[in-house]
C-alpha atoms as a PDB file:
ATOM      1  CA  UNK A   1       0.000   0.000   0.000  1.00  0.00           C
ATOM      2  CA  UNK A   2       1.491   3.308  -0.566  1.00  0.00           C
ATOM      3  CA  UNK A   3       0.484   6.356   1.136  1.00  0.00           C
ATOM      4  CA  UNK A   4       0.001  10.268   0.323  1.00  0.00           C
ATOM      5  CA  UNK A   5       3.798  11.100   1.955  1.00  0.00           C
ATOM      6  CA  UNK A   6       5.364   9.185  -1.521  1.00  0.00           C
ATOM      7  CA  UNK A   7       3.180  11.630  -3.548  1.00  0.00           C
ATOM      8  CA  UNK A   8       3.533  14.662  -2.178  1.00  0.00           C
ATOM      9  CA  UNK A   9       7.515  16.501  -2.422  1.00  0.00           C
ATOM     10  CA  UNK A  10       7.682  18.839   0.506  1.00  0.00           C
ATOM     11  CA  UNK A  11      10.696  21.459   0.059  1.00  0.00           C
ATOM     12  CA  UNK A  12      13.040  21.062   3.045  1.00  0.00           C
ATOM     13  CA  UNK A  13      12.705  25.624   2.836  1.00  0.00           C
ATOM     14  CA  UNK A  14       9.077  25.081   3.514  1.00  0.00           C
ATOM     15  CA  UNK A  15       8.659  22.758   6.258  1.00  0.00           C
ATOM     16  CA  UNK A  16      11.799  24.865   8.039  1.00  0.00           C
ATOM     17  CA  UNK A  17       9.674  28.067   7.384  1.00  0.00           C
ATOM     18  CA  UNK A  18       6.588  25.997   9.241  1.00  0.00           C
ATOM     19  CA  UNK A  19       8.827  25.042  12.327  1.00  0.00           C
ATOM     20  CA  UNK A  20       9.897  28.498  12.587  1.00  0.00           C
ATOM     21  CA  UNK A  21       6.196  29.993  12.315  1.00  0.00           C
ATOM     22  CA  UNK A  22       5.372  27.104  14.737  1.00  0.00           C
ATOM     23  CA  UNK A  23       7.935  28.771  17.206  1.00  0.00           C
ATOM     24  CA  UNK A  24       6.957  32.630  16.989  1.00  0.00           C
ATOM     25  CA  UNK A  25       3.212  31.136  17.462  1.00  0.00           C
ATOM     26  CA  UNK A  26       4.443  29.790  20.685  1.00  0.00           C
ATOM     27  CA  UNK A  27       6.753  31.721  22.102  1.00  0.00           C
ATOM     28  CA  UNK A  28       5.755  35.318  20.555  1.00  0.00           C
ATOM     29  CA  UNK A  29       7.927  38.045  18.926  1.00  0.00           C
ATOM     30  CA  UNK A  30       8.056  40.519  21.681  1.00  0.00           C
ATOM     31  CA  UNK A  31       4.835  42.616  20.703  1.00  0.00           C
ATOM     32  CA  UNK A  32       1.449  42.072  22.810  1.00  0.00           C
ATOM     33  CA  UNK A  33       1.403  39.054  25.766  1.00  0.00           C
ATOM     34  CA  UNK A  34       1.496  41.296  28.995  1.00  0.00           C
ATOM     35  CA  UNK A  35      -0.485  41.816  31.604  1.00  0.00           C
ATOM     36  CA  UNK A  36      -3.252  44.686  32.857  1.00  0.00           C
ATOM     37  CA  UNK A  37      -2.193  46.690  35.312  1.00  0.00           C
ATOM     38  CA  UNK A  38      -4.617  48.039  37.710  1.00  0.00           C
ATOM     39  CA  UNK A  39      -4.373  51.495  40.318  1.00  0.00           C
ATOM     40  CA  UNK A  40      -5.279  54.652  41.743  1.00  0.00           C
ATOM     41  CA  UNK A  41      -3.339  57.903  41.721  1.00  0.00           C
ATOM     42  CA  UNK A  42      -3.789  60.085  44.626  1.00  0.00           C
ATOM     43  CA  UNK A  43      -2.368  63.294  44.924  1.00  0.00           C
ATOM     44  CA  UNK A  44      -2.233  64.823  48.755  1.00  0.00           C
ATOM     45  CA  UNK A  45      -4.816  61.725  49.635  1.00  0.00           C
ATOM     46  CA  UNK A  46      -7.472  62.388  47.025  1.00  0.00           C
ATOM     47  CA  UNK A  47      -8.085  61.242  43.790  1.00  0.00           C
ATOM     48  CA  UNK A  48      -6.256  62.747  40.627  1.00  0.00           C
ATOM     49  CA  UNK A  49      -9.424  63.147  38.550  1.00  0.00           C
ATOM     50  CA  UNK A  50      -7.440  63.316  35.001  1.00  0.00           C
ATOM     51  CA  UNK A  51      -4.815  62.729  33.275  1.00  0.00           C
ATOM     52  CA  UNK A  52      -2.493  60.141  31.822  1.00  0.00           C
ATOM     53  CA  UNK A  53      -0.163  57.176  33.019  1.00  0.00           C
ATOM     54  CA  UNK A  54       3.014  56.168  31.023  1.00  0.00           C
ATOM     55  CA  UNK A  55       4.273  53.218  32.235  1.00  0.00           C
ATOM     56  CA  UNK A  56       8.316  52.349  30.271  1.00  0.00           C
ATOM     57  CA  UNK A  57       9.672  49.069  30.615  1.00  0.00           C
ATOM     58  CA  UNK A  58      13.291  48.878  31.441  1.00  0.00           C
ATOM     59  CA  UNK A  59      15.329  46.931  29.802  1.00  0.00           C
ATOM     60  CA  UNK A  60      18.787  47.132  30.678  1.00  0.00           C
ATOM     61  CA  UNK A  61      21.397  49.431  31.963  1.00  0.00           C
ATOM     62  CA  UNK A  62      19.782  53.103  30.678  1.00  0.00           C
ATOM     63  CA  UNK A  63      18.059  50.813  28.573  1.00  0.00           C
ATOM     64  CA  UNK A  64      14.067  51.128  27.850  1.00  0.00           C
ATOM     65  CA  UNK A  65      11.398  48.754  25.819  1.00  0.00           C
ATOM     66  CA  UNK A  66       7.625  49.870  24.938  1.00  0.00           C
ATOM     67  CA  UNK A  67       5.512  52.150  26.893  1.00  0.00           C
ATOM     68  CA  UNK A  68       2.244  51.721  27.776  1.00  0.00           C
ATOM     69  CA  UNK A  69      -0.100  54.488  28.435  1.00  0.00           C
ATOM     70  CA  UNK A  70      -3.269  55.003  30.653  1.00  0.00           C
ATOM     71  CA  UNK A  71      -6.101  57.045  31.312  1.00  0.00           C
ATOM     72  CA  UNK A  72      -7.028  58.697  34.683  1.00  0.00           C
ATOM     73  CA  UNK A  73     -10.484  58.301  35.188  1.00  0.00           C
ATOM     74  CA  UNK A  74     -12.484  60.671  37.577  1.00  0.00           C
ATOM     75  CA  UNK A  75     -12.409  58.293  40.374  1.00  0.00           C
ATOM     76  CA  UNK A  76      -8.647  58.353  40.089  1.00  0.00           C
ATOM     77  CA  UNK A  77      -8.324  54.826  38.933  1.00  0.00           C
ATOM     78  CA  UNK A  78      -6.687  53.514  35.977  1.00  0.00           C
ATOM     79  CA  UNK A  79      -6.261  50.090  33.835  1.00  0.00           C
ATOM     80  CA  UNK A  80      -3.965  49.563  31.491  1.00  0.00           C
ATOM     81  CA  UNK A  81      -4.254  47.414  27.817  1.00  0.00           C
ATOM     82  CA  UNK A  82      -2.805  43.939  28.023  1.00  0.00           C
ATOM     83  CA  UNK A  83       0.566  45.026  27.031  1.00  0.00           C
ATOM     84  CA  UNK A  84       2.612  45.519  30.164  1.00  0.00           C
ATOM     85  CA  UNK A  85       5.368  42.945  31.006  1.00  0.00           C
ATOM     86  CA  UNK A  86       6.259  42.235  34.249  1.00  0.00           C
ATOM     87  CA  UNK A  87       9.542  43.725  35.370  1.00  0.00           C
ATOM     88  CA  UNK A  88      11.191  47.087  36.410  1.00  0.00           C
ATOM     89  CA  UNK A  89       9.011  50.061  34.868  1.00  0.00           C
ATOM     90  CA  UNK A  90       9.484  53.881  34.933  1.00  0.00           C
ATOM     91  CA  UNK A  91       5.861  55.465  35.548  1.00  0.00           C
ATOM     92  CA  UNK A  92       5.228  59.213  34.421  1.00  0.00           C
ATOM     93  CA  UNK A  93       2.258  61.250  34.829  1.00  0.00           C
ATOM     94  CA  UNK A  94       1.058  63.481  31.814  1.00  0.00           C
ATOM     95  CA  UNK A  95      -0.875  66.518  32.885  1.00  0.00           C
ATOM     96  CA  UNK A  96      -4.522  67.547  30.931  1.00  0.00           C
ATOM     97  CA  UNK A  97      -4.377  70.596  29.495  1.00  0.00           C
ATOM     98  CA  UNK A  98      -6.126  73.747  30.807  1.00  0.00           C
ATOM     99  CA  UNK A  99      -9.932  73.291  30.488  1.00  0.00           C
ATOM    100  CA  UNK A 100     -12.923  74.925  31.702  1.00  0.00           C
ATOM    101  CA  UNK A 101     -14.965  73.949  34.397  1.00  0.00           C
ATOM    102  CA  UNK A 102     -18.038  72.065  33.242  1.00  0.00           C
ATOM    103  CA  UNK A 103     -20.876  73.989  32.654  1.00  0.00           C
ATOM    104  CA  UNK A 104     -18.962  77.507  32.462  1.00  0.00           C
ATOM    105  CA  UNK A 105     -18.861  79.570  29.805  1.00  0.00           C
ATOM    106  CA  UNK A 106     -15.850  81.681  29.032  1.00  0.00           C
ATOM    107  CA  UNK A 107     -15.898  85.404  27.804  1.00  0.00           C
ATOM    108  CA  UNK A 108     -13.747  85.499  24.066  1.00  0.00           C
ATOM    109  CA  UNK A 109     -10.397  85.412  24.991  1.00  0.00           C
ATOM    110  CA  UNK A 110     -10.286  84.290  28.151  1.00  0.00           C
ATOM    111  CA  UNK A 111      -7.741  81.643  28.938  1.00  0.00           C
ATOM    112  CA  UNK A 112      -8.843  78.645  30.292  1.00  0.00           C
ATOM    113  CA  UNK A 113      -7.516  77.588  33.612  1.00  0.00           C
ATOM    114  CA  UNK A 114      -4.123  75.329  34.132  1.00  0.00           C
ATOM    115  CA  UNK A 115      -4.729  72.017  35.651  1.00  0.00           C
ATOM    116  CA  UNK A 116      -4.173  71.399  39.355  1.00  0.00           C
ATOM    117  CA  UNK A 117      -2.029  68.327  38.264  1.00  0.00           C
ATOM    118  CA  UNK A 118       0.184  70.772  35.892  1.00  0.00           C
ATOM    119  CA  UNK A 119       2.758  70.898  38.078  1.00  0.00           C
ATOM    120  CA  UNK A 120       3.403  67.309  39.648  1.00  0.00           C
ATOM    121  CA  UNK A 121       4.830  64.209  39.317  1.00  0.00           C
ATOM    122  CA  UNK A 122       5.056  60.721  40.142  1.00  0.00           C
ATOM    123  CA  UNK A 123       6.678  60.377  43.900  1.00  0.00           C
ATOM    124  CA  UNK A 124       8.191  57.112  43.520  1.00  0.00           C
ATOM    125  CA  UNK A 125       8.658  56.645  39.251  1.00  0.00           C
ATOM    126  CA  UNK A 126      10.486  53.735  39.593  1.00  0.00           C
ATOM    127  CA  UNK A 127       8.570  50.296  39.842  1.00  0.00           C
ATOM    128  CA  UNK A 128       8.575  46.671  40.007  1.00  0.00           C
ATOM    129  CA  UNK A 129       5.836  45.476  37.979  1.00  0.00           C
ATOM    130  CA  UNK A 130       3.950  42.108  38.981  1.00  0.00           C
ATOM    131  CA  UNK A 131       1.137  40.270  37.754  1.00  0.00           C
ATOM    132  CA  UNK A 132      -2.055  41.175  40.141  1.00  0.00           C
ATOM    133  CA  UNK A 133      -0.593  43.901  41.884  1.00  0.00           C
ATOM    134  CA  UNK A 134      -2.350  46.892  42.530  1.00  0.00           C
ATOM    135  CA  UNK A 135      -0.356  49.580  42.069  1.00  0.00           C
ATOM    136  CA  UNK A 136      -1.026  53.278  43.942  1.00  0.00           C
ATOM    137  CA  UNK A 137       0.729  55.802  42.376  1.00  0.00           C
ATOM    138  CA  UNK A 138       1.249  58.945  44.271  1.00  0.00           C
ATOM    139  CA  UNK A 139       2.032  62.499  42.717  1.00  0.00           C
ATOM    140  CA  UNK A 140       4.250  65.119  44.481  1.00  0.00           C
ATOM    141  CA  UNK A 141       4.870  69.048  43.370  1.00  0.00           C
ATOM    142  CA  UNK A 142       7.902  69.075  41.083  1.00  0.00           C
END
């Protein structure tokens, strides 16, 4: 009886380019497979009620890989995509830009007001980032 295998000529480049596929499927090629991370940033022991998160992988000596960022919801809190990998991290905060107060309406020309965040930063910036840890960022004057 002879089977398909006789038939069918596989070249060698081909079934090498499968393995290798087969291994990048596995293991990955460095883009996507990290975690969420989770917080709350306080500034003076309430809630920073906007703003942004970067959170920069470190790599190496003065090295850095990807950075993630997150919004600062109005309860403080923040979440991260699935793209942070556990490990030392540098976390900066980014400031919103001067905006009006809800509901108020400015006379032409009038500047709208700076932040109350535009002139802070992250206490402690560098972090050890785990899997399931909450992390509670806390922001200081610069």
């Amino acid at each position: 009886m002879t089977s398909i295998a006789s038939f069918v000529r596989v070249p060698k480049s081909l079934v090498l380019a499968g393995f290798v596929g087969c291994i990048f499927a596995m293991v990955g090629c460095g883009g996507g497979g990290g975690i969420v991370v989770k917080g709350k940033v306080e500034a003076g022991g309430k809630p920073v009620t906007n703003g942004m998160l970067n959170i920069t992988q470190k790599i190496g000596n003065d090295k850095t890989g990807g950075t993630v960022a997150a919004k600062i919801g109005p309860n403080g809190e923040f979440v991260t995509p699935p793209e942070v990998k556990e490990g030392p991290a540098k976390i900066t905060f980014v400031s919103p830009g001067p905006e009006y107060p809800a509901g108020y309406t400015p006379k032409p020309s009038e500047p709208a007001p700076e932040s109350p965040y535009s002139k802070m930063k992250v206490k402690d910036e560098e972090v050890v980032i785990k899997s399931g840890t909450l992390l509670n960022v806390e922001l200081i004057k610069k």
